[in-house]
Every structure is written in structure tokens, then in C-alpha cells.
N, C-alpha and C. Protein backbone atom coordinates (compact mmCIF):
# COMPACT_ATOMS: atom_id res chain seq x y z
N UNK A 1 169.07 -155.83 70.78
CA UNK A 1 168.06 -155.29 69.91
C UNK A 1 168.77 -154.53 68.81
N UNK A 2 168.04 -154.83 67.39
CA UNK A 2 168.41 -153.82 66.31
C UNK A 2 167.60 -153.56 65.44
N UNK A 3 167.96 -152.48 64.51
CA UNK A 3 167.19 -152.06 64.16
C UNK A 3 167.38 -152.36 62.38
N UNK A 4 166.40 -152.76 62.11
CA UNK A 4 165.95 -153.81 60.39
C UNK A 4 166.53 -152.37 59.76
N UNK A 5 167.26 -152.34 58.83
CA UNK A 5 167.34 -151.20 57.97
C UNK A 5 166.78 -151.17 56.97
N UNK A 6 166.20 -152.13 56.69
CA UNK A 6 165.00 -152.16 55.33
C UNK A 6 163.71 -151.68 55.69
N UNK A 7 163.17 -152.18 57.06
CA UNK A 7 161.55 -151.55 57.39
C UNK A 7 161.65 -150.89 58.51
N UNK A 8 162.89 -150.55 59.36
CA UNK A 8 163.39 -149.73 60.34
C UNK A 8 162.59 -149.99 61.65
N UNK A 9 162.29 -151.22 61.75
CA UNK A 9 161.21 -151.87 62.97
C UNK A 9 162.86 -152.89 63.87
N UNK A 10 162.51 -152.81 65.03
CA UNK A 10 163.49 -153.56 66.19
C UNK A 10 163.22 -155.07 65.91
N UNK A 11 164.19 -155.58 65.90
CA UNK A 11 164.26 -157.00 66.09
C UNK A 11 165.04 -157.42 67.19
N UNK A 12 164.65 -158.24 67.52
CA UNK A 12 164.84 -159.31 69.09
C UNK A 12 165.42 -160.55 68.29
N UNK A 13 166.15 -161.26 69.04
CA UNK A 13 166.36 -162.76 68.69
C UNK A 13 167.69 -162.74 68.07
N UNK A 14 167.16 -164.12 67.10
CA UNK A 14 168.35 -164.54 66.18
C UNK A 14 168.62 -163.60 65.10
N UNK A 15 167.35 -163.10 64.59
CA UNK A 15 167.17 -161.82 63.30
C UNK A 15 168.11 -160.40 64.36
N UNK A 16 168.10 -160.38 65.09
CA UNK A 16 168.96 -159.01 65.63
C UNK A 16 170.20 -159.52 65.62
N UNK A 17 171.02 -160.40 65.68
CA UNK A 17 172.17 -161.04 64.95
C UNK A 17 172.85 -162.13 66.53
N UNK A 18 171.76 -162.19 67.14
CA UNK A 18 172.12 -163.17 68.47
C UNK A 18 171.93 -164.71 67.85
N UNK A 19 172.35 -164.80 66.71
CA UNK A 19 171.98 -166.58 66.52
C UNK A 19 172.92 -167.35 67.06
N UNK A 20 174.70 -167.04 67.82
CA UNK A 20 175.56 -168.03 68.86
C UNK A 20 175.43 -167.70 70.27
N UNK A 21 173.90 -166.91 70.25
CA UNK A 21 173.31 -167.22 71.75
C UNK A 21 173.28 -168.24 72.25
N UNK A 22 173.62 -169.14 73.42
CA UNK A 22 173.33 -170.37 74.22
C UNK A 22 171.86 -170.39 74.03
N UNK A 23 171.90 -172.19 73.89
CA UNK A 23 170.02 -172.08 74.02
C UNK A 23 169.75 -172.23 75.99
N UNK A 24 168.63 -171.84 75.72
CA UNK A 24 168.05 -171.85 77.33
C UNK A 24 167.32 -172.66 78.13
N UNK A 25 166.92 -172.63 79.05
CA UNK A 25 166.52 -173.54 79.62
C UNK A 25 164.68 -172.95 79.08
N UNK A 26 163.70 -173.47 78.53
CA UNK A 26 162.49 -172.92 78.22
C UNK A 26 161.58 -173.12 79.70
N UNK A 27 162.39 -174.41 80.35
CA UNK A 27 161.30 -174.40 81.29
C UNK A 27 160.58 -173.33 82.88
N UNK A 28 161.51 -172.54 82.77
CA UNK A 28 161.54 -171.46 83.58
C UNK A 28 161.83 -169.75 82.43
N UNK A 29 160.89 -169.33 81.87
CA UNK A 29 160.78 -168.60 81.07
C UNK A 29 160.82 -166.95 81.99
N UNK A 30 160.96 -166.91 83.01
CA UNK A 30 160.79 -165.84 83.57
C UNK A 30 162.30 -164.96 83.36
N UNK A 31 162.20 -163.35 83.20
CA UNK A 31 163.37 -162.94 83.23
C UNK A 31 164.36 -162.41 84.33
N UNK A 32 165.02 -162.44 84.34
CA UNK A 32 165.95 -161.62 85.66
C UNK A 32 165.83 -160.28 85.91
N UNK A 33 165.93 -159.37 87.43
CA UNK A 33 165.37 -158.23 87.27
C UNK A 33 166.43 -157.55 86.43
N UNK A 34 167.33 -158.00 86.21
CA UNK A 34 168.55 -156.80 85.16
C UNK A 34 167.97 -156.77 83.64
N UNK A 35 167.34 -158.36 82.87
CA UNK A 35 167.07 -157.96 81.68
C UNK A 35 165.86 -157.21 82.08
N UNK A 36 164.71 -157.52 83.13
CA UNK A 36 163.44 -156.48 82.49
C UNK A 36 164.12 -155.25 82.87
N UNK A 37 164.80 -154.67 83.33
CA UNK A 37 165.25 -153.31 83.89
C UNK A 37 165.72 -152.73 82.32
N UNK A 38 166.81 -153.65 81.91
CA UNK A 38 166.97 -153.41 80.37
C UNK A 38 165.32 -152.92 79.59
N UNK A 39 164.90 -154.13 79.42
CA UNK A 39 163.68 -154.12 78.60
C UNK A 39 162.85 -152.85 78.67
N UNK A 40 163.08 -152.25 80.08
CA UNK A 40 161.92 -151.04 80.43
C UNK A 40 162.46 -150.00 80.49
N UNK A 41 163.92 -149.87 80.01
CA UNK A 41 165.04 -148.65 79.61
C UNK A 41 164.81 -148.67 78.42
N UNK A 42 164.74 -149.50 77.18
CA UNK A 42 164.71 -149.66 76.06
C UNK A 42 163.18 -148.84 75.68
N UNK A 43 162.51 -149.32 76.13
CA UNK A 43 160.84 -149.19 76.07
C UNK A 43 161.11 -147.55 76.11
N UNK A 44 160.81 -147.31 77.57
CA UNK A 44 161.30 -145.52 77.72
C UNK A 44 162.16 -144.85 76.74
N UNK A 45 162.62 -145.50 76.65
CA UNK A 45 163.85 -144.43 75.13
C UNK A 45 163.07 -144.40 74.26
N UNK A 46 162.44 -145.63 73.79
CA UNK A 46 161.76 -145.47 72.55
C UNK A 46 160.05 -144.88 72.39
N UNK A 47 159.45 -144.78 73.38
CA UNK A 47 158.09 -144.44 73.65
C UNK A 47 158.38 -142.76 74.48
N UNK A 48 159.60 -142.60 74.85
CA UNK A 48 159.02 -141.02 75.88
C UNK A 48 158.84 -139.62 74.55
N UNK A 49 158.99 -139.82 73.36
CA UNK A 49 159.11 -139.33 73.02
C UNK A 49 157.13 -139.47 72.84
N UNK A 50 156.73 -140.50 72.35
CA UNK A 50 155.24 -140.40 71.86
C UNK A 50 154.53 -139.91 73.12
N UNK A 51 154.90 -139.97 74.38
CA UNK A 51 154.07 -140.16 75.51
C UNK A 51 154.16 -138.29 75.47
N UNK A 52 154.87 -137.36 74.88
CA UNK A 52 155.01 -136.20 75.29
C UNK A 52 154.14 -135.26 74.17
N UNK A 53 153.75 -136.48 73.15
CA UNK A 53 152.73 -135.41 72.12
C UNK A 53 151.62 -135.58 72.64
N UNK A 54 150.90 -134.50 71.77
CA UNK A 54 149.62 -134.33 72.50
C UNK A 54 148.62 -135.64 72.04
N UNK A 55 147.15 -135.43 72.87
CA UNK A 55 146.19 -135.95 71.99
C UNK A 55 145.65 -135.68 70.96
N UNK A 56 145.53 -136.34 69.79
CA UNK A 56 144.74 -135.35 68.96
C UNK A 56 143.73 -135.30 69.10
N UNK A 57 142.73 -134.22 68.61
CA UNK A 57 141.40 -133.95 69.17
C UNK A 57 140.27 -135.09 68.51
N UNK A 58 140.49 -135.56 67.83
CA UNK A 58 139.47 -136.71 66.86
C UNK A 58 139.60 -138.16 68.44
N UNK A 59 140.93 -138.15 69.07
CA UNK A 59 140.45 -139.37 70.16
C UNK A 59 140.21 -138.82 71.38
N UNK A 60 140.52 -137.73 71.52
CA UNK A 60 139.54 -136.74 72.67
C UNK A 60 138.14 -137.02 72.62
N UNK A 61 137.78 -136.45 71.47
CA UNK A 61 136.32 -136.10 70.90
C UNK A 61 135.57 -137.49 71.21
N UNK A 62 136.12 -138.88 70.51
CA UNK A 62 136.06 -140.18 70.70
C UNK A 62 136.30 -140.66 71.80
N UNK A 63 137.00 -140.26 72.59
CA UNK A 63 137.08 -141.07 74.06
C UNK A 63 135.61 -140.17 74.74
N UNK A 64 135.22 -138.76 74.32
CA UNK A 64 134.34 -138.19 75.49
C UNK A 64 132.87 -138.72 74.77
N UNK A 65 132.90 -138.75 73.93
CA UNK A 65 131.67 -140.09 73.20
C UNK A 65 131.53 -141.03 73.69
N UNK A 66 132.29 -141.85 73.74
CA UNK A 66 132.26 -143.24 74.75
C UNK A 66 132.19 -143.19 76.16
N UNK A 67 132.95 -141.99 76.75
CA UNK A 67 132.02 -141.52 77.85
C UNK A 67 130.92 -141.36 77.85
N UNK A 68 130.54 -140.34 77.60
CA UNK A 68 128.61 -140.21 77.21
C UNK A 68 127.78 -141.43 77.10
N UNK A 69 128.35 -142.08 76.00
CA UNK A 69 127.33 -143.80 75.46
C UNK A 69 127.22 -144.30 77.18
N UNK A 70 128.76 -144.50 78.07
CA UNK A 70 129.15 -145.12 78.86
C UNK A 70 128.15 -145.12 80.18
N UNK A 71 127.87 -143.42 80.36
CA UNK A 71 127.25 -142.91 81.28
C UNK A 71 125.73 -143.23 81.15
N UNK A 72 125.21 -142.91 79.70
CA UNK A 72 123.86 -143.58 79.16
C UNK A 72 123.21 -144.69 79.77
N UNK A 73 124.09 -145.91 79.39
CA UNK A 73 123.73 -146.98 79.62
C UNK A 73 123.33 -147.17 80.87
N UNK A 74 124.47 -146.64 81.76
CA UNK A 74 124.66 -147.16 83.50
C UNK A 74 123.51 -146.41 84.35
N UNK A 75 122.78 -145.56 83.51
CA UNK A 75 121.68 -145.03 83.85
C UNK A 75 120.02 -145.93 84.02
């Protein structure tokens, strides 16, 4: 994985500079537990930081609305 220095978004693949990767077999697409272990180290690095801000109060406010509608109905 890298990171585009023009729009600073991750790229995967050939665009992250893996284009004399071996090609693969497509017909068994499943991954090994070491790359998802990778994949879900990567993820955590890059998300623990959002997971530790708060909510803001506008999707509070909006999630307890849709509660309410939610409860309405089932009535």
C-alpha cells in the first residue's frame, strides 16, 4: 500500500507500484490468514485514530430521531 501524493488517498495494486507482481491464480480469490492479518493492522492504524473522536452532536441528535420515528412505527 501507498500513499498517492497528489490526492493523498492509499492505493492497492499496480498504481501502489506492485505492477512485477506474479499474476494469480483468480480462481480461488480468498486471502491467507497473514495477508488479512496485514489488511486488519493496516485498517487499525489508519481508522484508530477516527474511532477515538467523539460523536458530533448533529448524528447523535439524528440517530435519536430515527430512534423515535423507529419506536413510532413498531407501535
Amino acid at each position: 500500500m501507498k500513499v498517492n501524493k497528489g490526492t493523498g488517498v492509499y492505493e492497492l495494486g499496480a498504481r501502489a507500484g506492485h505492477e512485477d507482481a506474479p499474476a494469480r491464480d483468480t480462481a480461488d480469490p480468498r486471502l491467507d490468514r497473514a495477508t488479512q492479518a496485514r489488511i486488519g493492522d493496516q485498517l487499525r492504524a489508519m481508522y484508530s485514530e477516527l474511532l477515538d473522536q467523539p460523536v458530533p452532536d448533529r448524528f447523535v441528535e439524528l440517530l435519536a430521531k430515527m430512534d423515535d420515528e423507529s419506536r413510532e412505527r413498531s407501535r
